[in-house]
Structure formats: structure tokens, C-alpha cells
PDB file of N, CA and C in Angstrom:
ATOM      1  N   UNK A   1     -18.586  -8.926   2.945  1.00  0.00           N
ATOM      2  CA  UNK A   1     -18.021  -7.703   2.409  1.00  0.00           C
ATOM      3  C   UNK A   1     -18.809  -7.359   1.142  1.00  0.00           C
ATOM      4  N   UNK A   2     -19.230  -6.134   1.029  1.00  0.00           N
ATOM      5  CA  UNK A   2     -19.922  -5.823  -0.181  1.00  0.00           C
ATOM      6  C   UNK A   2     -19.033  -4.902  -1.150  1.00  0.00           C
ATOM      7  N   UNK A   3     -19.478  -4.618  -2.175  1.00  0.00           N
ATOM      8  CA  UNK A   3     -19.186  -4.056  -3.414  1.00  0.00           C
ATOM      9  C   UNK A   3     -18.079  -2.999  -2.568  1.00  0.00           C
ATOM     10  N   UNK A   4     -18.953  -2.072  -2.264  1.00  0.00           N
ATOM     11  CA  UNK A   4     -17.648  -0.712  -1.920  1.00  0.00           C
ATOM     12  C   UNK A   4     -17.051  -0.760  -0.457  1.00  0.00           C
ATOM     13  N   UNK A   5     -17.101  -1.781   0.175  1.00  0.00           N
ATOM     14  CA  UNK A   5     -16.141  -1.915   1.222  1.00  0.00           C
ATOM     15  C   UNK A   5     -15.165  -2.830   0.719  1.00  0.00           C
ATOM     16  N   UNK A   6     -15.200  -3.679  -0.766  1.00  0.00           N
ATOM     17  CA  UNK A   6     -14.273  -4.235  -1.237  1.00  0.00           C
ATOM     18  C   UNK A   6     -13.488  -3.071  -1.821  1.00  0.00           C
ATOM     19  N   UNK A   7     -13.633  -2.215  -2.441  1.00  0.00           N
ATOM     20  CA  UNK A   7     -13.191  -1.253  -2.850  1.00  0.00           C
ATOM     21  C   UNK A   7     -12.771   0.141  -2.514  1.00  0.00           C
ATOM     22  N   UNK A   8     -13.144  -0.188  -1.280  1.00  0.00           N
ATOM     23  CA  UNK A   8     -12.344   0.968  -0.338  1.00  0.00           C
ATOM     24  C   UNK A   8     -10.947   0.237   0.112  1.00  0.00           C
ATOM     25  N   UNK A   9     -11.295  -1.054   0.593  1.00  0.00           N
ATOM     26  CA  UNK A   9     -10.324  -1.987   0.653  1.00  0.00           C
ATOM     27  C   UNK A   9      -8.809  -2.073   0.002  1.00  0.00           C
ATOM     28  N   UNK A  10      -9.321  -2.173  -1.354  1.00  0.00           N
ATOM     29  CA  UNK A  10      -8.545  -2.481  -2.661  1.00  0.00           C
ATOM     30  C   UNK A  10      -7.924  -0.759  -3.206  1.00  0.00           C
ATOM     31  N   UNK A  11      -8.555   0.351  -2.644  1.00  0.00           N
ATOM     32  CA  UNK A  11      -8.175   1.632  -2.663  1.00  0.00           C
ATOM     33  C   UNK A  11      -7.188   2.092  -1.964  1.00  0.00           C
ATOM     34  N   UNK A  12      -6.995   1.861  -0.297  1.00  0.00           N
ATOM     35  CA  UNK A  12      -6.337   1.514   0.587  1.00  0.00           C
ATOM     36  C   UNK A  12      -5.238   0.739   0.637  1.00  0.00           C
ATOM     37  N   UNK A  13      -5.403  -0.110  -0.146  1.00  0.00           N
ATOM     38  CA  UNK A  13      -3.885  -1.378  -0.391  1.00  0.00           C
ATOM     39  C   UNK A  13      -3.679  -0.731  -1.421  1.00  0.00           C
ATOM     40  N   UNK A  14      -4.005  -0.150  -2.139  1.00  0.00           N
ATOM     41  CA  UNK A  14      -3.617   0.451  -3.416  1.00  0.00           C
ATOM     42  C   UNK A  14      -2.559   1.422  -3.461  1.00  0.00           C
ATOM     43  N   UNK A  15      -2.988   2.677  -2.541  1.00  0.00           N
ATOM     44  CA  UNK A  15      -2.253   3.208  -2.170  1.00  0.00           C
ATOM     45  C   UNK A  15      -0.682   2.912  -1.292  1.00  0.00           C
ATOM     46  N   UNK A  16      -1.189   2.515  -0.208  1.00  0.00           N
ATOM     47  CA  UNK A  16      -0.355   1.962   0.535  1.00  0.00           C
ATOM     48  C   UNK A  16       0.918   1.438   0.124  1.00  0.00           C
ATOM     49  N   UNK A  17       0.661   0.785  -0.802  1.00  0.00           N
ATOM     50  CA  UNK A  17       1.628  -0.093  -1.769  1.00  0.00           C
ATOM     51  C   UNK A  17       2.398   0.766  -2.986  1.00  0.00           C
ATOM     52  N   UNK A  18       1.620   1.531  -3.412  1.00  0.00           N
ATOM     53  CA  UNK A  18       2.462   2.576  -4.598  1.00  0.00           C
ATOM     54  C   UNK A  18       3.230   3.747  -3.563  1.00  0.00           C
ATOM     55  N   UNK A  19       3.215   4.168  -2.172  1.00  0.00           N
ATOM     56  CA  UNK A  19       4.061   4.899  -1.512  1.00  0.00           C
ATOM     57  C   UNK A  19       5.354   3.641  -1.220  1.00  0.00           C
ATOM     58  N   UNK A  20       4.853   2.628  -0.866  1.00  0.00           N
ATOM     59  CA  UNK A  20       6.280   1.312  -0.936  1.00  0.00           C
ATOM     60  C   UNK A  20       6.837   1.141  -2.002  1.00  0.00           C
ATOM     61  N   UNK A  21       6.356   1.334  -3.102  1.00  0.00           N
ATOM     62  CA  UNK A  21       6.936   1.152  -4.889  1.00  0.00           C
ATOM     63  C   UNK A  21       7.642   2.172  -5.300  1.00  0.00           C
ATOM     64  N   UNK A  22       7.071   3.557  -4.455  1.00  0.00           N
ATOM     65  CA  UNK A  22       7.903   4.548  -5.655  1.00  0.00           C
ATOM     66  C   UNK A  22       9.302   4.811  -5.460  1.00  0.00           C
ATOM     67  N   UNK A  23       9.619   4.476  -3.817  1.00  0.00           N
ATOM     68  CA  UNK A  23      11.519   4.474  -4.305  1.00  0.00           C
ATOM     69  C   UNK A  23      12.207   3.716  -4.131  1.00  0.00           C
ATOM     70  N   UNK A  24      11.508   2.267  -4.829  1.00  0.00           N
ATOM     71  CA  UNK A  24      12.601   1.349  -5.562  1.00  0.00           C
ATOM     72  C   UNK A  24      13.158   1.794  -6.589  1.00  0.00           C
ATOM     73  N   UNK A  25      14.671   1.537  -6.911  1.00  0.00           N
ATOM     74  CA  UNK A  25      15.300   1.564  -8.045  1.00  0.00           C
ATOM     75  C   UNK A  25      14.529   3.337  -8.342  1.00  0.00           C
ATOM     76  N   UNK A  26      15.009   4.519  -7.444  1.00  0.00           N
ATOM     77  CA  UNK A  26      14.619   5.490  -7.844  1.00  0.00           C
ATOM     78  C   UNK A  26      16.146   6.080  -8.355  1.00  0.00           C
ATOM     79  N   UNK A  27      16.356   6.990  -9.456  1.00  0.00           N
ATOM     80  CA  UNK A  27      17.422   7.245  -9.454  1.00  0.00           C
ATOM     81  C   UNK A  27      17.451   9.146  -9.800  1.00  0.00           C
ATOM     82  N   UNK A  28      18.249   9.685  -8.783  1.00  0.00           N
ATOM     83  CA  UNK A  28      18.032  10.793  -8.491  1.00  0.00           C
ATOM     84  C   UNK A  28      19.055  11.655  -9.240  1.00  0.00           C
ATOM     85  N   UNK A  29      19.225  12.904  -9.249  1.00  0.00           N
ATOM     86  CA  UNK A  29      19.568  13.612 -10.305  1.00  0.00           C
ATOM     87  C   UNK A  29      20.705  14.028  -9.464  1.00  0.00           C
ATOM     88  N   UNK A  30      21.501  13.317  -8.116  1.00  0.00           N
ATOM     89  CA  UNK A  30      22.225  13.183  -7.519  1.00  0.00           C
ATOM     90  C   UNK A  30      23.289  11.657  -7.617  1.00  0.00           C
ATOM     91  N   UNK A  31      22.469  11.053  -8.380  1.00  0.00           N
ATOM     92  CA  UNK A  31      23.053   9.583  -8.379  1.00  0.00           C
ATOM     93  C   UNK A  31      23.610   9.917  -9.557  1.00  0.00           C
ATOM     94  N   UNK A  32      23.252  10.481 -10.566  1.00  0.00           N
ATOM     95  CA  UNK A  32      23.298  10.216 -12.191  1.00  0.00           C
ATOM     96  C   UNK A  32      24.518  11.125 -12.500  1.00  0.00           C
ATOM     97  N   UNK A  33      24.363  12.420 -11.179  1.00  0.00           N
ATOM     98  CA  UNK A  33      25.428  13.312 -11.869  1.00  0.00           C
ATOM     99  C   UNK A  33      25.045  14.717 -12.826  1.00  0.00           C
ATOM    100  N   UNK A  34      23.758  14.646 -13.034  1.00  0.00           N
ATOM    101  CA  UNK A  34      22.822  15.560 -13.690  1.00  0.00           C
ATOM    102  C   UNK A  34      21.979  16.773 -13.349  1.00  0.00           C
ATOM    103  N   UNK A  35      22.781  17.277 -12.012  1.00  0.00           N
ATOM    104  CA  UNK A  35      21.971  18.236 -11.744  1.00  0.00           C
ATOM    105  C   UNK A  35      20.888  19.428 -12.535  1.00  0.00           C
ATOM    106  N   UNK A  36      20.100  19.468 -12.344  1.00  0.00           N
ATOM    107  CA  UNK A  36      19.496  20.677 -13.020  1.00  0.00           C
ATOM    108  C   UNK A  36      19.542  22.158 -12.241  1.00  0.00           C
ATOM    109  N   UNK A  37      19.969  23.071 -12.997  1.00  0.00           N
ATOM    110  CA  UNK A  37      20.138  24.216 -11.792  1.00  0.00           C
ATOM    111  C   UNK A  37      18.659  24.539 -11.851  1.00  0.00           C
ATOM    112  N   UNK A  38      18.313  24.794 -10.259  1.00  0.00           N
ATOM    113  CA  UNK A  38      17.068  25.535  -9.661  1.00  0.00           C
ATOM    114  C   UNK A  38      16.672  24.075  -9.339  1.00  0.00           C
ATOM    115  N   UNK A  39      17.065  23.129  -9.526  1.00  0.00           N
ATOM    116  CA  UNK A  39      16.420  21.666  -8.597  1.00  0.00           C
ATOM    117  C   UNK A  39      17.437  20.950  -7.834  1.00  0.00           C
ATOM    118  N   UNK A  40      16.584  19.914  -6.921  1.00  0.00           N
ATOM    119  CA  UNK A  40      17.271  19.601  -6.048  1.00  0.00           C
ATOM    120  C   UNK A  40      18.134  18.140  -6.639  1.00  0.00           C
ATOM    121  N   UNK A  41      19.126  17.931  -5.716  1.00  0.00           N
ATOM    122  CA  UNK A  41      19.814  16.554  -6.474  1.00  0.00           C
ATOM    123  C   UNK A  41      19.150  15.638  -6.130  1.00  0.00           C
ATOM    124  N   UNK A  42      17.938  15.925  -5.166  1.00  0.00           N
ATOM    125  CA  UNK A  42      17.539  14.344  -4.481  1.00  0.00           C
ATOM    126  C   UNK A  42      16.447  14.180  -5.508  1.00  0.00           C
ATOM    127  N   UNK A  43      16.153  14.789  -6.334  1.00  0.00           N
ATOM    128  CA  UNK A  43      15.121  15.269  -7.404  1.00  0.00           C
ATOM    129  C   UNK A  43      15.453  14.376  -8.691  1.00  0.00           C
ATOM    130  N   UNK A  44      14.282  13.195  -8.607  1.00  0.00           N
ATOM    131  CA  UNK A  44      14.328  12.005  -9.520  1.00  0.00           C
ATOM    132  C   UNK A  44      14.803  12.588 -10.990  1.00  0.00           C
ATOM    133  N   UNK A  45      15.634  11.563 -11.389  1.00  0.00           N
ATOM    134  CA  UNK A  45      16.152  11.938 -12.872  1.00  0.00           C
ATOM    135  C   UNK A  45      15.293  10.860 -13.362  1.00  0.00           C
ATOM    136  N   UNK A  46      14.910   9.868 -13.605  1.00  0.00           N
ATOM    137  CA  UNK A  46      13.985   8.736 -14.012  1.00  0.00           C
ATOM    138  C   UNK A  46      13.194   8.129 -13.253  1.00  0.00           C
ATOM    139  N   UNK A  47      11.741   8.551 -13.308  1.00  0.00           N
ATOM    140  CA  UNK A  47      10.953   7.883 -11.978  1.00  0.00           C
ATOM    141  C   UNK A  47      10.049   6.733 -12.484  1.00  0.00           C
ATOM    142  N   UNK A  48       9.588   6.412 -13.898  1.00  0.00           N
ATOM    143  CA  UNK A  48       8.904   4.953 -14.038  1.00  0.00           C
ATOM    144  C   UNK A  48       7.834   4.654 -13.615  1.00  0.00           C
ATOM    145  N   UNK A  49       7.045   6.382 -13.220  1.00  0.00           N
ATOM    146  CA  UNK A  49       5.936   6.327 -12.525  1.00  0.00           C
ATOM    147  C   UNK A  49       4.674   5.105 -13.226  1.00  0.00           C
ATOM    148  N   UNK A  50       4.896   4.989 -14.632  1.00  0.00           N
ATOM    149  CA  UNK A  50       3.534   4.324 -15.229  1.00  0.00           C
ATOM    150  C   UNK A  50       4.284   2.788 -15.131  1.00  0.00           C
ATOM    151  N   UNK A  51       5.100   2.270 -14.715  1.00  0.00           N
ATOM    152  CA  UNK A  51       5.476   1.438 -14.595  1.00  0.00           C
ATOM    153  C   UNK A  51       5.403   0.679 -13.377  1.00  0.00           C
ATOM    154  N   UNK A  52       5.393   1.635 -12.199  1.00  0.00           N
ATOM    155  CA  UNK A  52       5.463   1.030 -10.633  1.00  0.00           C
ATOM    156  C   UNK A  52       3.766   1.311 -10.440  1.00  0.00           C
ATOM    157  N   UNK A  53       3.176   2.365 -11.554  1.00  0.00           N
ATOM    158  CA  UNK A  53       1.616   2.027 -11.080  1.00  0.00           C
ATOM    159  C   UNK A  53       1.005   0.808 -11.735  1.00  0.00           C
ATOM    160  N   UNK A  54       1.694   0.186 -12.650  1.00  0.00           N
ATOM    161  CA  UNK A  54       1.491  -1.540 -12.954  1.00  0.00           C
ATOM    162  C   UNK A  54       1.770  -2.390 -12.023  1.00  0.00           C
ATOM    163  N   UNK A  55       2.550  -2.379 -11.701  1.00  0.00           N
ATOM    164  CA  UNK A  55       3.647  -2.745 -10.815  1.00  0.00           C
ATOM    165  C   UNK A  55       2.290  -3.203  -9.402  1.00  0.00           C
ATOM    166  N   UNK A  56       2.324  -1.920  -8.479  1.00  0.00           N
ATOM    167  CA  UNK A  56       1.153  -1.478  -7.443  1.00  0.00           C
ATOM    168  C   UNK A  56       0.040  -1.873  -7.928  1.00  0.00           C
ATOM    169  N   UNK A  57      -0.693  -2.108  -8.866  1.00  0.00           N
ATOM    170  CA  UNK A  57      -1.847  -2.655  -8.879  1.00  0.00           C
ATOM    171  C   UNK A  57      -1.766  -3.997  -9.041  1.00  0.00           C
ATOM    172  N   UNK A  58      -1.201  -4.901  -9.504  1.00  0.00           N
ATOM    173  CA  UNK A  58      -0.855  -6.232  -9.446  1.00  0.00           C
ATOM    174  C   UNK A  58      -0.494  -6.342  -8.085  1.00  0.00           C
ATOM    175  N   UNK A  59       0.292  -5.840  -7.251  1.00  0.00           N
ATOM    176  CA  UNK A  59       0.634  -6.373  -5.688  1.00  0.00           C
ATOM    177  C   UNK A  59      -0.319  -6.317  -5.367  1.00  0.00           C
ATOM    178  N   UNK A  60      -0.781  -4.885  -5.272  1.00  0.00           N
ATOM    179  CA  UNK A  60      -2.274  -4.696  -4.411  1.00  0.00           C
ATOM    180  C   UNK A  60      -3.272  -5.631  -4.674  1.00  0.00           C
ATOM    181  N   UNK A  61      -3.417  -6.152  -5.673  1.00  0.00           N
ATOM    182  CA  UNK A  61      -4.678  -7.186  -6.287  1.00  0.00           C
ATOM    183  C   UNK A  61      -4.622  -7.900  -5.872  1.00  0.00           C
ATOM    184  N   UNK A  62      -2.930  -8.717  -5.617  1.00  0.00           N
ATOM    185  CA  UNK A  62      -3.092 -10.220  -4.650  1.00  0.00           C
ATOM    186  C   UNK A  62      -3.426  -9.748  -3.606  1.00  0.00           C
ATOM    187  N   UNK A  63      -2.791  -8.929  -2.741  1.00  0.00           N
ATOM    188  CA  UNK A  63      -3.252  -8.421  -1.533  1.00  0.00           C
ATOM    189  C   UNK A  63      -4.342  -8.722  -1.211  1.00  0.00           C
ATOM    190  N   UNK A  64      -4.608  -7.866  -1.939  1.00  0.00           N
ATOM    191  CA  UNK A  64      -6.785  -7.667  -1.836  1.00  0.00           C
ATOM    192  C   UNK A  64      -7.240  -9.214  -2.090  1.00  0.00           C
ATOM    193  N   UNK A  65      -6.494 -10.063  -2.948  1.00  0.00           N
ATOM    194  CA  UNK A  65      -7.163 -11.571  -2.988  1.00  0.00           C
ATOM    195  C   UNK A  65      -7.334 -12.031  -1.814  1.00  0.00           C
ATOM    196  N   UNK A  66      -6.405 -12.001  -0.988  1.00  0.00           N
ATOM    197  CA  UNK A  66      -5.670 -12.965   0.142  1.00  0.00           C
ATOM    198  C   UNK A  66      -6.931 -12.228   1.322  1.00  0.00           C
ATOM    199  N   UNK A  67      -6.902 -10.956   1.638  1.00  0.00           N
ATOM    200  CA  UNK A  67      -7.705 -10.514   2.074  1.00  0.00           C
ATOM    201  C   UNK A  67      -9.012 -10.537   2.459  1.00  0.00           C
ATOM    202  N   UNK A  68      -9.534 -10.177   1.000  1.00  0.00           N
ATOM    203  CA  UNK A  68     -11.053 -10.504   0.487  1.00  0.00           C
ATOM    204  C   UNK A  68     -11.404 -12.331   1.046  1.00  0.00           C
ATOM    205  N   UNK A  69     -10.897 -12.676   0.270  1.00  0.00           N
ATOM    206  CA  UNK A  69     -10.777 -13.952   1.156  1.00  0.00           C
ATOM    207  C   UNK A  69     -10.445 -14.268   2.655  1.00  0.00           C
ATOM    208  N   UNK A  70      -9.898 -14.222   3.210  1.00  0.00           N
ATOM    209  CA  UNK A  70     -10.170 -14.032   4.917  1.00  0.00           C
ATOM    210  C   UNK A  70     -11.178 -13.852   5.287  1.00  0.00           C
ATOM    211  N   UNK A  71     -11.361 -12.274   4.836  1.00  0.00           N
ATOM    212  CA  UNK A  71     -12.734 -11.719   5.021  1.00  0.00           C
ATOM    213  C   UNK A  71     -14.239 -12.657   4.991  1.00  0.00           C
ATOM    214  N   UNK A  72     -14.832 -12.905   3.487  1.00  0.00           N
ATOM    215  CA  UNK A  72     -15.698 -13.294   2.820  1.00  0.00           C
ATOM    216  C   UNK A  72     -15.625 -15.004   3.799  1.00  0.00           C
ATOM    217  N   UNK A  73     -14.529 -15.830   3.971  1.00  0.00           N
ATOM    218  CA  UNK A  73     -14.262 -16.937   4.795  1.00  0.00           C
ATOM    219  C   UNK A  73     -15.123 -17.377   5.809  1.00  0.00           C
ATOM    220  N   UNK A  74     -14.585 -16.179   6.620  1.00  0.00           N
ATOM    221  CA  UNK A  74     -14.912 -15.890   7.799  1.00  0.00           C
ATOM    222  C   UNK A  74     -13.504 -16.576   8.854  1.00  0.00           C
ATOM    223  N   UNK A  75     -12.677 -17.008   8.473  1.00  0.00           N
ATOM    224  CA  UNK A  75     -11.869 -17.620   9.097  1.00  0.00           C
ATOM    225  C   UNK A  75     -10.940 -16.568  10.346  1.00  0.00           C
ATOM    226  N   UNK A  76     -11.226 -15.470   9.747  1.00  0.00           N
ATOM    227  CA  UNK A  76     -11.052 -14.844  10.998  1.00  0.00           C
ATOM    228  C   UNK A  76     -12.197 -13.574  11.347  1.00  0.00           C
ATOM    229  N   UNK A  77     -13.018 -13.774  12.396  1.00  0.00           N
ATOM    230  CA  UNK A  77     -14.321 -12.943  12.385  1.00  0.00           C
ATOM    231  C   UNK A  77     -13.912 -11.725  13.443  1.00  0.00           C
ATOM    232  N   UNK A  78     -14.760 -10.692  13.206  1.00  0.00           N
ATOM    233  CA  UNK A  78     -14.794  -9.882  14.329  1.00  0.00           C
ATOM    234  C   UNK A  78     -14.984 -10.013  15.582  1.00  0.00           C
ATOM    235  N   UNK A  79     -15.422 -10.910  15.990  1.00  0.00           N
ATOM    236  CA  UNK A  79     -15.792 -11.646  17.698  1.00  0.00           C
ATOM    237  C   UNK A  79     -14.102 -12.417  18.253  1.00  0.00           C
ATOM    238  N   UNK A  80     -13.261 -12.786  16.888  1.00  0.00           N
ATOM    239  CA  UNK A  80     -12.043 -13.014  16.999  1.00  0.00           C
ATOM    240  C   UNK A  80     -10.706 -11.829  17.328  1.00  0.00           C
ATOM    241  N   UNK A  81     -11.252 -10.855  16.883  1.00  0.00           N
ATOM    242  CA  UNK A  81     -10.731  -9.437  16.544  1.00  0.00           C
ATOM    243  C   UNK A  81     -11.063  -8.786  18.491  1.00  0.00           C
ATOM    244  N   UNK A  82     -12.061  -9.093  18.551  1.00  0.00           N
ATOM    245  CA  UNK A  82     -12.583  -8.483  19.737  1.00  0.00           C
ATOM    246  C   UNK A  82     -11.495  -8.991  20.943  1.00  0.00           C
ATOM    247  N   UNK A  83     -11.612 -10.605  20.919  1.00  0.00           N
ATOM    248  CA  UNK A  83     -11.117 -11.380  21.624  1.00  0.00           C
ATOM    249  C   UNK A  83      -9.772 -11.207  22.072  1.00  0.00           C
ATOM    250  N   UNK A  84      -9.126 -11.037  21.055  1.00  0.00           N
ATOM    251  CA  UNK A  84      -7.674 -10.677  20.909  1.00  0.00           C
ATOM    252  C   UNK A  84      -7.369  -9.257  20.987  1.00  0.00           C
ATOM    253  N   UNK A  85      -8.187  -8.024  20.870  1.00  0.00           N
ATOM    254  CA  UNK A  85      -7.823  -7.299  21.618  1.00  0.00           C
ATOM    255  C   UNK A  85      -7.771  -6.641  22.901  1.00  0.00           C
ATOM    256  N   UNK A  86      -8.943  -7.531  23.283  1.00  0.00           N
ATOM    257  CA  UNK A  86      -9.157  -7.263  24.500  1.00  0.00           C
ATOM    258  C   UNK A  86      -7.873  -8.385  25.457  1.00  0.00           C
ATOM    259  N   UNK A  87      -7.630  -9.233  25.059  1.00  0.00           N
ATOM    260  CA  UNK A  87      -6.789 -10.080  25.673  1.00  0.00           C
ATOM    261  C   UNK A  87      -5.639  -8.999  25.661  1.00  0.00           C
ATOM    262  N   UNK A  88      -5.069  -8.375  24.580  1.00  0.00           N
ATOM    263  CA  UNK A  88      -4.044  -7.718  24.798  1.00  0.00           C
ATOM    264  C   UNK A  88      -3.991  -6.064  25.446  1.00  0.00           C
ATOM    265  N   UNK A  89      -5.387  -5.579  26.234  1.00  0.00           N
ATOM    266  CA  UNK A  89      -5.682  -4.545  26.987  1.00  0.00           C
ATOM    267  C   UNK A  89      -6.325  -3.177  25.771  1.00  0.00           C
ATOM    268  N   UNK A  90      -5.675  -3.659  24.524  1.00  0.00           N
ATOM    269  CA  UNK A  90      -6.207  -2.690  23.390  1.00  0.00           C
ATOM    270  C   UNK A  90      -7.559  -1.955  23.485  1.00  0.00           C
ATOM    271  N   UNK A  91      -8.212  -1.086  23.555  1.00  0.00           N
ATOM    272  CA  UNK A  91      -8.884  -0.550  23.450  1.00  0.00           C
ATOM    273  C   UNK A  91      -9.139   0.780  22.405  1.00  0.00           C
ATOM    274  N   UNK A  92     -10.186   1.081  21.493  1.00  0.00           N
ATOM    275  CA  UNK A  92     -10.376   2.015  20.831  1.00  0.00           C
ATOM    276  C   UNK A  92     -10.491   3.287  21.914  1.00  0.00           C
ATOM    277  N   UNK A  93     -10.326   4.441  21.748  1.00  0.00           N
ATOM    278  CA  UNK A  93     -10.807   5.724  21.982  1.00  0.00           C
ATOM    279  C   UNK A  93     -11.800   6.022  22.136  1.00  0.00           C
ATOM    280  N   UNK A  94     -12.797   6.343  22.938  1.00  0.00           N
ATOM    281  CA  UNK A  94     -14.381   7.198  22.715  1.00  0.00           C
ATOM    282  C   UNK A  94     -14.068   8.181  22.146  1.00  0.00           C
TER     283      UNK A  94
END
């Protein structure tokens, strides 16, 4: 794995993981009791955004450890990948 396929990688888990983070412990302007007129109640009253993007980059990082490692290993190779999908009829698209 080189430089920017680690980092497309680590971009990818990155994301992935801050759409799983952002509605923990979200609390909506329906929970609180606080409506604002012209918004909706499902419409976050405290969202902690700079907090769950700490949050998301620390998950994502082990992620990407555990990963990167596999990868770089080799403990599981693409000829393994092949193997197993073809065992299970999988096929890509032309």
C-alpha cells in the first residue's frame, strides 16, 4: 500500500465513521422542548460537532491501524479475495 492509497483509505474510514458518530447522544430541539419557530423539532439543539470529529478520527485511526496492517502483512492477499469470491458465485459487473 502506498502513500495515497493509505489515505484514501484513512479518508474513507474517516468518513464512514463520522456519519456513525453524529447521532450519538444527539439531542434535538424536540427532546429539549425548545422549539425554534421556522425550524424543525428533529433539528439538533446541541450537536458537539468538534467533539465527535475528535472522537471519528481516533476510531478511524485504529481502524486504519488494524487495516493498514492486514494489508501491508499480506495475511490476507488478493488471490485470497479472488478465491473466496469466486467460491461464493460473486462476481464484479463489466
Amino acid at each position: 500500500m502506498n502513500i495515497v492509497s493509505g489515505l484514501v483509505l484513512y479518508s474513507v474510514l474517516w468518513f464512514m465513521t463520522y456519519l456513525v458518530v453524529i447521532p450519538i447522544r444527539l439531542k434535538t430541539q424536540g427532546d429539549v422542548g425548545e422549539v425554534i419557530p421556522g425550524t424543525h423539532a428533529g433539528a439538533p439543539q446541541v450537536h458537539n460537532l468538534r467533539k465527535k470529529a475528535v472522537i471519528t478520527t481516533l476510531v478511524a485511526f485504529v481502524i486504519w491501524l488494524v487495516l493498514a496492517a492486514i494489508i501491508i502483512s499480506g495475511v490476507i492477499s488478493l488471490e485470497a479475495i479472488d478465491r473466496w469470491t469466486a467460491s461464493t458465485g460473486w462476481r464484479p459487473a463489466n
